[in-house]
N, C-alpha and C. Protein backbone atom coordinates (compact mmCIF):
# COMPACT_ATOMS: atom_id res chain seq x y z
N UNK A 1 43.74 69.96 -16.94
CA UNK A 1 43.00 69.14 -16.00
C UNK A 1 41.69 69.82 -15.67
N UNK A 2 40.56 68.78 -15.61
CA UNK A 2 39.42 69.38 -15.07
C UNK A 2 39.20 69.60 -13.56
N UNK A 3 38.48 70.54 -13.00
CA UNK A 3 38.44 70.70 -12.10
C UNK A 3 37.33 69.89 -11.43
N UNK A 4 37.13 69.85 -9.85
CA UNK A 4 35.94 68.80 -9.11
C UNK A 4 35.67 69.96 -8.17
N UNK A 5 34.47 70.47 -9.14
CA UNK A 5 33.67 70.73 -7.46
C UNK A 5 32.60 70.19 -6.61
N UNK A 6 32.71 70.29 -5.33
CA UNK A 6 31.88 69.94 -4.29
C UNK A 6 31.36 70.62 -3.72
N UNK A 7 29.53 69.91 -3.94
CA UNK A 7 28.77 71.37 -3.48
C UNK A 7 28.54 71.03 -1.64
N UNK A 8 28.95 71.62 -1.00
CA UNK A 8 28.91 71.21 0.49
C UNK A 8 27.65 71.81 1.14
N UNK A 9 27.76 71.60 2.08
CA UNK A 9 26.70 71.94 3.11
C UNK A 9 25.97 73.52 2.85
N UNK A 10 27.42 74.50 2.96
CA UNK A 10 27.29 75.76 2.33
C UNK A 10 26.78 76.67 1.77
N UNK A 11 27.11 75.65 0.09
CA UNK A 11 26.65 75.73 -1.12
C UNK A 11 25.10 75.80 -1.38
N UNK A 12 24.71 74.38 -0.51
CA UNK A 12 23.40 74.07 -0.33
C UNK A 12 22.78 74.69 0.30
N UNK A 13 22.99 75.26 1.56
CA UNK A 13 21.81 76.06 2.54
C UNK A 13 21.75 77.51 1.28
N UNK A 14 23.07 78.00 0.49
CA UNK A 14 22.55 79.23 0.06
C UNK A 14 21.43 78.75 -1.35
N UNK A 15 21.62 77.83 -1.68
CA UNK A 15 20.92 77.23 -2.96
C UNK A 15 19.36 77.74 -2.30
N UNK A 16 19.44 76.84 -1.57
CA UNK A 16 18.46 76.67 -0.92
C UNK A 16 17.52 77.67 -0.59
N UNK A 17 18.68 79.08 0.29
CA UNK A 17 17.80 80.46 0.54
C UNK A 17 17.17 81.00 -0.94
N UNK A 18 17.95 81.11 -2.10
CA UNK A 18 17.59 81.91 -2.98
C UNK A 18 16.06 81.10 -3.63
N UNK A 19 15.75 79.67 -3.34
CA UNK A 19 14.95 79.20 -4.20
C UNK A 19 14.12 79.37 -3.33
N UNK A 20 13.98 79.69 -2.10
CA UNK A 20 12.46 80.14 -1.16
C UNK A 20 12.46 81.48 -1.08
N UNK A 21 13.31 82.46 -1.49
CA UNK A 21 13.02 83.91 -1.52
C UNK A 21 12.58 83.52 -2.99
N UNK A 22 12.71 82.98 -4.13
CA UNK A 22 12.00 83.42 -5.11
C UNK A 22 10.83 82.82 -4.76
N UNK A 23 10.18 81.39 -4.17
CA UNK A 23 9.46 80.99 -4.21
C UNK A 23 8.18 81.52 -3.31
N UNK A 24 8.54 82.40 -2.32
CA UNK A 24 7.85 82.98 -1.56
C UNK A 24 7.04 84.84 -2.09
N UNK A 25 8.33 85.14 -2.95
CA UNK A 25 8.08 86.43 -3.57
C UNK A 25 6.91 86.01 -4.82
N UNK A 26 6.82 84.60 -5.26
CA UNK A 26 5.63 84.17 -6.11
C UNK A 26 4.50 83.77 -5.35
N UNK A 27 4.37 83.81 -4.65
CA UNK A 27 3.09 83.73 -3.08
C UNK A 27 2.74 84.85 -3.27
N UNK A 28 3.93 86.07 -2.90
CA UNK A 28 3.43 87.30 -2.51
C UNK A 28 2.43 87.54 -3.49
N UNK A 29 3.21 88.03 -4.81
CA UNK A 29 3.19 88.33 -5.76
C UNK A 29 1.34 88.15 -6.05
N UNK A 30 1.43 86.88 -6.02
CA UNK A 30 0.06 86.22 -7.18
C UNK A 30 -1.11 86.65 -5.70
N UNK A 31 -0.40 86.51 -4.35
CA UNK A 31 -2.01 86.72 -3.29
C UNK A 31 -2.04 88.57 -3.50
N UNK A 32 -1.26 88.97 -4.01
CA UNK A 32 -1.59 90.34 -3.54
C UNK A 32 -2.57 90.65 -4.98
N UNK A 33 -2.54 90.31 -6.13
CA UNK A 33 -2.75 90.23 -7.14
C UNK A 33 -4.64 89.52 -7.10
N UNK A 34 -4.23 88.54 -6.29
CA UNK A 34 -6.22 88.12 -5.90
C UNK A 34 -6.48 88.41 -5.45
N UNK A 35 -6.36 89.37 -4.51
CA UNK A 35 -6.66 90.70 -3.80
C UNK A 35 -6.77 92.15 -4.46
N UNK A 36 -6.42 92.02 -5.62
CA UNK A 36 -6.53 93.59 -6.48
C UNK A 36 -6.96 93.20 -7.74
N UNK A 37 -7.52 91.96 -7.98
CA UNK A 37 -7.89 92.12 -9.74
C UNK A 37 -8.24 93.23 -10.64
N UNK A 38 -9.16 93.48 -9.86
CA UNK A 38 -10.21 94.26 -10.79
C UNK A 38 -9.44 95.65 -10.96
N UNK A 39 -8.80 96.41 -9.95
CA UNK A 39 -8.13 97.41 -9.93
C UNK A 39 -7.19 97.48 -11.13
N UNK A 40 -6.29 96.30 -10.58
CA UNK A 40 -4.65 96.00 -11.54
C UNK A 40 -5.32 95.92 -12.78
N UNK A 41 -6.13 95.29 -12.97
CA UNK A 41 -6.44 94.88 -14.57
C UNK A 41 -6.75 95.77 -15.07
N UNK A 42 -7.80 97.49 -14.34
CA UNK A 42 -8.42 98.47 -15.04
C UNK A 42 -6.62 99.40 -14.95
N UNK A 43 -5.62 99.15 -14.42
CA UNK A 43 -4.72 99.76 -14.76
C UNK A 43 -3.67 99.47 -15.23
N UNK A 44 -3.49 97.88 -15.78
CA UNK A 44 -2.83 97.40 -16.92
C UNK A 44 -3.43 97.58 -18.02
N UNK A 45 -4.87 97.65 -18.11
CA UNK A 45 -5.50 98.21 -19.34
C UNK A 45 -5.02 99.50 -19.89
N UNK A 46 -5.29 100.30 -18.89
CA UNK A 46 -5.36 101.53 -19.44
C UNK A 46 -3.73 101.81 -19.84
N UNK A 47 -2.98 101.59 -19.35
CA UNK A 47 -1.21 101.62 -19.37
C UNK A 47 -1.50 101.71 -20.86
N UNK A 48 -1.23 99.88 -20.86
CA UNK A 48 -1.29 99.40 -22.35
C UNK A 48 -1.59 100.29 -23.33
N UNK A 49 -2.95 100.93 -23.35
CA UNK A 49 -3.78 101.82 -24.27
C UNK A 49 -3.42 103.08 -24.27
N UNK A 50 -2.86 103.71 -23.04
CA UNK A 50 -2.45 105.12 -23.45
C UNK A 50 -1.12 105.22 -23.97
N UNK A 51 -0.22 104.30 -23.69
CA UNK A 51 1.54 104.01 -24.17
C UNK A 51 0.87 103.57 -25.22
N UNK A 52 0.03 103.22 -25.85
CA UNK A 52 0.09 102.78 -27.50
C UNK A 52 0.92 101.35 -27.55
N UNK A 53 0.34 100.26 -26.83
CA UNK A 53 1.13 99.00 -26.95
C UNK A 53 0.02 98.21 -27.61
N UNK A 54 -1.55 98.78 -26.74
CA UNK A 54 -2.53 98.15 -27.70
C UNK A 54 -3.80 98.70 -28.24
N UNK A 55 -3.54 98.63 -29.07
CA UNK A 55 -5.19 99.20 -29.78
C UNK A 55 -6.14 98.64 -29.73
N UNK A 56 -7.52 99.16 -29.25
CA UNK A 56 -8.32 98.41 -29.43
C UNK A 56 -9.73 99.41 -29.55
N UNK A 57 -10.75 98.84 -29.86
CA UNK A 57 -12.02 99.43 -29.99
C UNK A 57 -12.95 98.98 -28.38
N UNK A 58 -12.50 98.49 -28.04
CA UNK A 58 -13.36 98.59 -26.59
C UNK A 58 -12.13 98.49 -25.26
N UNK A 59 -11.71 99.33 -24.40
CA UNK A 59 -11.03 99.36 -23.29
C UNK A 59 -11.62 98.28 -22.23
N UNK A 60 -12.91 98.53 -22.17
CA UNK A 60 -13.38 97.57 -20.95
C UNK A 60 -13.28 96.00 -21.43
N UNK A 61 -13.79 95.22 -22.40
CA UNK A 61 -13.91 94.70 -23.12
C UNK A 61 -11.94 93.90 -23.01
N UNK A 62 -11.24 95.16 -23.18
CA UNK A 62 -9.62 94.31 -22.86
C UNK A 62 -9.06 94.39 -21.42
N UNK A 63 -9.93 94.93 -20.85
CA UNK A 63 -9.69 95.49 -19.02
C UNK A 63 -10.56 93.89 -18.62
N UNK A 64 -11.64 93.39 -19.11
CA UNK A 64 -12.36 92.17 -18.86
C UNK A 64 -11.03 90.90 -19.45
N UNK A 65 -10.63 90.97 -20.13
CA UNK A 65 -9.37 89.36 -21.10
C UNK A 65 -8.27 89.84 -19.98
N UNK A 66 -7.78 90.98 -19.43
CA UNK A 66 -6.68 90.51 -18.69
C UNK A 66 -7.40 90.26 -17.04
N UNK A 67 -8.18 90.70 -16.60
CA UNK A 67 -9.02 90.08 -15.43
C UNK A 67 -9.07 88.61 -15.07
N UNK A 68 -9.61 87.93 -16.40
CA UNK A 68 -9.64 87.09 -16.55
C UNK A 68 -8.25 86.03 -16.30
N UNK A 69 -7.95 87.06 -17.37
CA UNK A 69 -5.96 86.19 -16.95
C UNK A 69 -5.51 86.07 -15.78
N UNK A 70 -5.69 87.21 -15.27
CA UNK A 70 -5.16 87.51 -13.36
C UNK A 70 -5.94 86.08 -12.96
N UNK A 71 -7.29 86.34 -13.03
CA UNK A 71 -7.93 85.26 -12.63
C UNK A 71 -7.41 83.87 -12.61
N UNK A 72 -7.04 83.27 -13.40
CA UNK A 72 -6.20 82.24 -14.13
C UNK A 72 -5.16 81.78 -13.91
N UNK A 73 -4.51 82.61 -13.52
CA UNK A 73 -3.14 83.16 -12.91
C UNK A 73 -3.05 82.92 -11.24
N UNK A 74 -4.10 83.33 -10.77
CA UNK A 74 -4.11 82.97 -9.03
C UNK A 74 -4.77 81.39 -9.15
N UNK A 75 -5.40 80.72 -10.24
CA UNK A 75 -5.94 79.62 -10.02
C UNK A 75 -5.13 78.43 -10.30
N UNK A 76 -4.12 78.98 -11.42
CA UNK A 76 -3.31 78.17 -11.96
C UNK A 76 -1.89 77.04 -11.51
N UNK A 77 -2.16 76.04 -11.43
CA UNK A 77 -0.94 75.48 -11.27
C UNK A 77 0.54 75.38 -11.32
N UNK A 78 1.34 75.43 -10.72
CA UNK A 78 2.88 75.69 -11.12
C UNK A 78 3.45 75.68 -12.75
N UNK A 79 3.11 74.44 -13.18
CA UNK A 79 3.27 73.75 -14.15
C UNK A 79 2.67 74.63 -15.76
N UNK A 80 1.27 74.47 -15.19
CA UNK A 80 0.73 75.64 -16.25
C UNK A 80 1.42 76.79 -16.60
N UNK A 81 1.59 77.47 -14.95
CA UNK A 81 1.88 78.95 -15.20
C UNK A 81 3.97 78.78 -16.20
N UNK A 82 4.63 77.86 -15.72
CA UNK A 82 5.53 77.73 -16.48
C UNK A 82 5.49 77.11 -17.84
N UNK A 83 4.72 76.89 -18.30
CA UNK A 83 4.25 76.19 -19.83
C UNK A 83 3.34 77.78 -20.10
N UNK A 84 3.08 78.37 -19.67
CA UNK A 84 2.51 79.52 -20.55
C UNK A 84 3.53 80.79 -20.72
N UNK A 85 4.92 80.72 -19.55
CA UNK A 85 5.76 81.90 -19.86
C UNK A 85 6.92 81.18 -20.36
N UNK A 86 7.37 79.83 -20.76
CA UNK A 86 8.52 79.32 -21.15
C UNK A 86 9.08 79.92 -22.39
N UNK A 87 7.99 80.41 -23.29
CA UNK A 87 8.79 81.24 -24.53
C UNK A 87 9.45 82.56 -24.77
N UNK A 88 8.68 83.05 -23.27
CA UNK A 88 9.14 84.58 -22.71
C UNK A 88 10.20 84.24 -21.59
N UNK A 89 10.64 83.44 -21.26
CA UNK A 89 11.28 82.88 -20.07
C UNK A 89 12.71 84.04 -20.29
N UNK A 90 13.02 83.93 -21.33
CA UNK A 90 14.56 84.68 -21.42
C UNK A 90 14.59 85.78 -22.07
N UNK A 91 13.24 86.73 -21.51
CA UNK A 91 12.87 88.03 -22.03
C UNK A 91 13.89 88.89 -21.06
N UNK A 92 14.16 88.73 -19.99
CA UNK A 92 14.57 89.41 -18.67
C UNK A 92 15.64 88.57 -17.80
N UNK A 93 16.66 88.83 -17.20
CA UNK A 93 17.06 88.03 -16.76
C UNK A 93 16.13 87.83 -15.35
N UNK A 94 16.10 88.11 -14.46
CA UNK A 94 15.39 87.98 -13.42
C UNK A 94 13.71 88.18 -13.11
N UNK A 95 12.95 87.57 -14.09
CA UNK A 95 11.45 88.51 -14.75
C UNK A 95 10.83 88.06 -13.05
N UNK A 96 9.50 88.57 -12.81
CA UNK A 96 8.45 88.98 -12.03
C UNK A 96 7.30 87.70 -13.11
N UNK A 97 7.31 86.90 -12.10
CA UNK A 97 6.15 85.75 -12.80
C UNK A 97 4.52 86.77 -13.22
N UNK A 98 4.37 87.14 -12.23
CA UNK A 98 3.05 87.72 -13.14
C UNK A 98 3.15 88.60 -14.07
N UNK A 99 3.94 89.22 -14.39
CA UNK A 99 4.09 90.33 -14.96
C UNK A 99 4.68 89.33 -16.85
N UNK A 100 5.37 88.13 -16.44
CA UNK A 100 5.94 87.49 -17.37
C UNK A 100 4.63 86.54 -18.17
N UNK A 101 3.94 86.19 -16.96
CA UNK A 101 2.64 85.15 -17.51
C UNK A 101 1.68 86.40 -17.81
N UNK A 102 1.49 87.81 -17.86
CA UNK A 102 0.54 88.91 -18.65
C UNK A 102 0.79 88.81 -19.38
N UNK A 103 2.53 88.94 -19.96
CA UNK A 103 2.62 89.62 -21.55
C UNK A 103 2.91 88.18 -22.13
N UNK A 104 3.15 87.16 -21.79
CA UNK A 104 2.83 86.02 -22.82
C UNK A 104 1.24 86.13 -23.02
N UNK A 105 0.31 86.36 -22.23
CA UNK A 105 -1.07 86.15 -22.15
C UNK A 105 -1.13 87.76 -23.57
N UNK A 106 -0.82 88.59 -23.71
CA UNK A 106 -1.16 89.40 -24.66
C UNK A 106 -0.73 89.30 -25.74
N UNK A 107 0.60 88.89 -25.54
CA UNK A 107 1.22 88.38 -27.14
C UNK A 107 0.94 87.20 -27.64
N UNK A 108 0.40 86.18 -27.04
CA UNK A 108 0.09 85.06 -27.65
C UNK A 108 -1.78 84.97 -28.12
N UNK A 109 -1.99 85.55 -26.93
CA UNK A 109 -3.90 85.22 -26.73
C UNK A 109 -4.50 86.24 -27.18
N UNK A 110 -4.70 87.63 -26.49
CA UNK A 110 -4.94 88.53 -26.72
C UNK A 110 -5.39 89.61 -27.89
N UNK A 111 -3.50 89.31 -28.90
CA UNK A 111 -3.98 89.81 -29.69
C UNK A 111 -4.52 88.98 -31.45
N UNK A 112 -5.56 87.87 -30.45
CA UNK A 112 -6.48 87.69 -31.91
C UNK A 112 -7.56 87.39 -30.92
N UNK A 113 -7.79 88.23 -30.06
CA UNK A 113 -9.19 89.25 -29.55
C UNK A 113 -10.07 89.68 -30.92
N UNK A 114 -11.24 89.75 -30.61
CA UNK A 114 -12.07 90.31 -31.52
C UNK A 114 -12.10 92.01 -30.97
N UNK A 115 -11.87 92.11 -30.12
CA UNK A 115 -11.61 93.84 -29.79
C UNK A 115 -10.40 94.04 -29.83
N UNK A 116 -9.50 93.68 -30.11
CA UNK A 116 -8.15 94.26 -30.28
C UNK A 116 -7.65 94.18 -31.43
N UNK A 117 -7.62 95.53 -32.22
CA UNK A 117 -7.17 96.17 -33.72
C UNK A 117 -5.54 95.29 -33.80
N UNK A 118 -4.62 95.88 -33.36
CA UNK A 118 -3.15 95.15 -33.08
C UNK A 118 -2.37 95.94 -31.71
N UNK A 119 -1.62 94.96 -31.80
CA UNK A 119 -0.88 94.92 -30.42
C UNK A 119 0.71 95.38 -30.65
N UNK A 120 1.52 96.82 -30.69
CA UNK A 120 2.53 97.34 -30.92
C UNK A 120 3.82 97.20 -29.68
N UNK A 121 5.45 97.55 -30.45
CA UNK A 121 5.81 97.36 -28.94
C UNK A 121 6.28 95.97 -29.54
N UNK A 122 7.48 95.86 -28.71
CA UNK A 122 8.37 94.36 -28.52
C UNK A 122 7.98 93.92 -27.36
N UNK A 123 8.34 92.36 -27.14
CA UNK A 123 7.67 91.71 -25.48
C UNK A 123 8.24 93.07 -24.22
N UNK A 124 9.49 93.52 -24.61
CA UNK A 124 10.27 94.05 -23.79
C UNK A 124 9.40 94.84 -23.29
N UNK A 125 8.68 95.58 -24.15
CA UNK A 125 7.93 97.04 -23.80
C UNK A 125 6.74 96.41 -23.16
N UNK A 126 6.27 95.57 -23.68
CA UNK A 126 4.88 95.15 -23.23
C UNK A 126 5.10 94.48 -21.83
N UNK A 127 6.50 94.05 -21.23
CA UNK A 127 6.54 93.57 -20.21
C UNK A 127 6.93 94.31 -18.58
N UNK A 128 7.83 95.39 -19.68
CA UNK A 128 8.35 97.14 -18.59
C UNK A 128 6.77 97.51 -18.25
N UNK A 129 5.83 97.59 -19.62
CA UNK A 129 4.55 98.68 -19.24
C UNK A 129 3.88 97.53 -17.94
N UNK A 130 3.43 96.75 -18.07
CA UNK A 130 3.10 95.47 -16.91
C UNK A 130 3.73 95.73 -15.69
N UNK A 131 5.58 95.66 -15.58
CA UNK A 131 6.01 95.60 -14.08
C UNK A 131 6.09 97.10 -13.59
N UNK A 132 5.89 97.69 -14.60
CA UNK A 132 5.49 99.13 -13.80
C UNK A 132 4.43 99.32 -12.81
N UNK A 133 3.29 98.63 -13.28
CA UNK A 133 2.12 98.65 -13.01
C UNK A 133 2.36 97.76 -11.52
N UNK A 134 2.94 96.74 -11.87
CA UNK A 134 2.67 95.31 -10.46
C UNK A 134 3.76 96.20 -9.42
N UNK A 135 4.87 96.67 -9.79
CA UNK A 135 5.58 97.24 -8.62
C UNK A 135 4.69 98.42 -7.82
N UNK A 136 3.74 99.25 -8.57
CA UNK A 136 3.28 99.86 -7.23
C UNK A 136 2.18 99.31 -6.89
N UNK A 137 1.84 98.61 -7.69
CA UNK A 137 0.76 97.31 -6.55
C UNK A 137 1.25 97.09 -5.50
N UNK A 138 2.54 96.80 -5.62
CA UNK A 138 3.09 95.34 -4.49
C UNK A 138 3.36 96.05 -3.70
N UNK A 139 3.88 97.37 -3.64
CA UNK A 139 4.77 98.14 -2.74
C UNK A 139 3.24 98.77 -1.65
């Protein structure tokens, strides 16, 4: 026999808490982020480049394409920002939206940059070197 469940009152208020703690931690997240572009981006650059995830012939030049992204990223619509990480969606179980919409932005865009030689490293790595970076942002 199959079973019937009923989602009650309960069920719902906790549904409910977990989808405004994530939804609020993506507020945090993206205002603290338009508040530090230029910083975060000169130190997701450099991450990237000294871990050897990306090569390139100009640092500033790839410190300017993820700026831009941040940029993009605080401007961007719900919808967008989930149509640009849906292929990375099940990189992580619990991923960090900005950190998830960077490394789709490097693995998809990035690396056919005219300054970027190639881009090394699985999403995994390219997405650890990123939330390294956003966790002591945020903190």
């Amino acid at each position: 026999m199959s079973k019937i469940f009923y989602t009650g009152n309960r069920e719902a208020k906790l549904l409910s808490k977990i989808e405004s703690s994530k939804e609020r931690e993506r507020i945090r997240t993206i205002s603290t982020i338009r508040d530090n572009v230029d910083s975060f981006s000169n130190k997701v650059a450099m991450k990237l480049i000294e871990s050897g995830l990306v090569e390139t012939v100009s640092k500033s030049s790839i410190e300017n394409q993820i700026a831009r992204c941040l940029d993009d990223l605080c401007k961007a619509e719900d919808f967008d920002i989930d149509y640009m990480v849906a292929p990375f969606r099940t990189l992580i179980s619990n991923p960090n939206i900005a950190s998830l919409y960077l490394t789709a932005f490097i693995v998809e865009k990035l690396i056919n940059h005219r300054d970027v030689i190639d881009v090394y490293g699985s999403d995994d790595d390219i997405y650890y070197c990123i939330q390294k970076e956003l966790t002591t942002l945020l903190q």
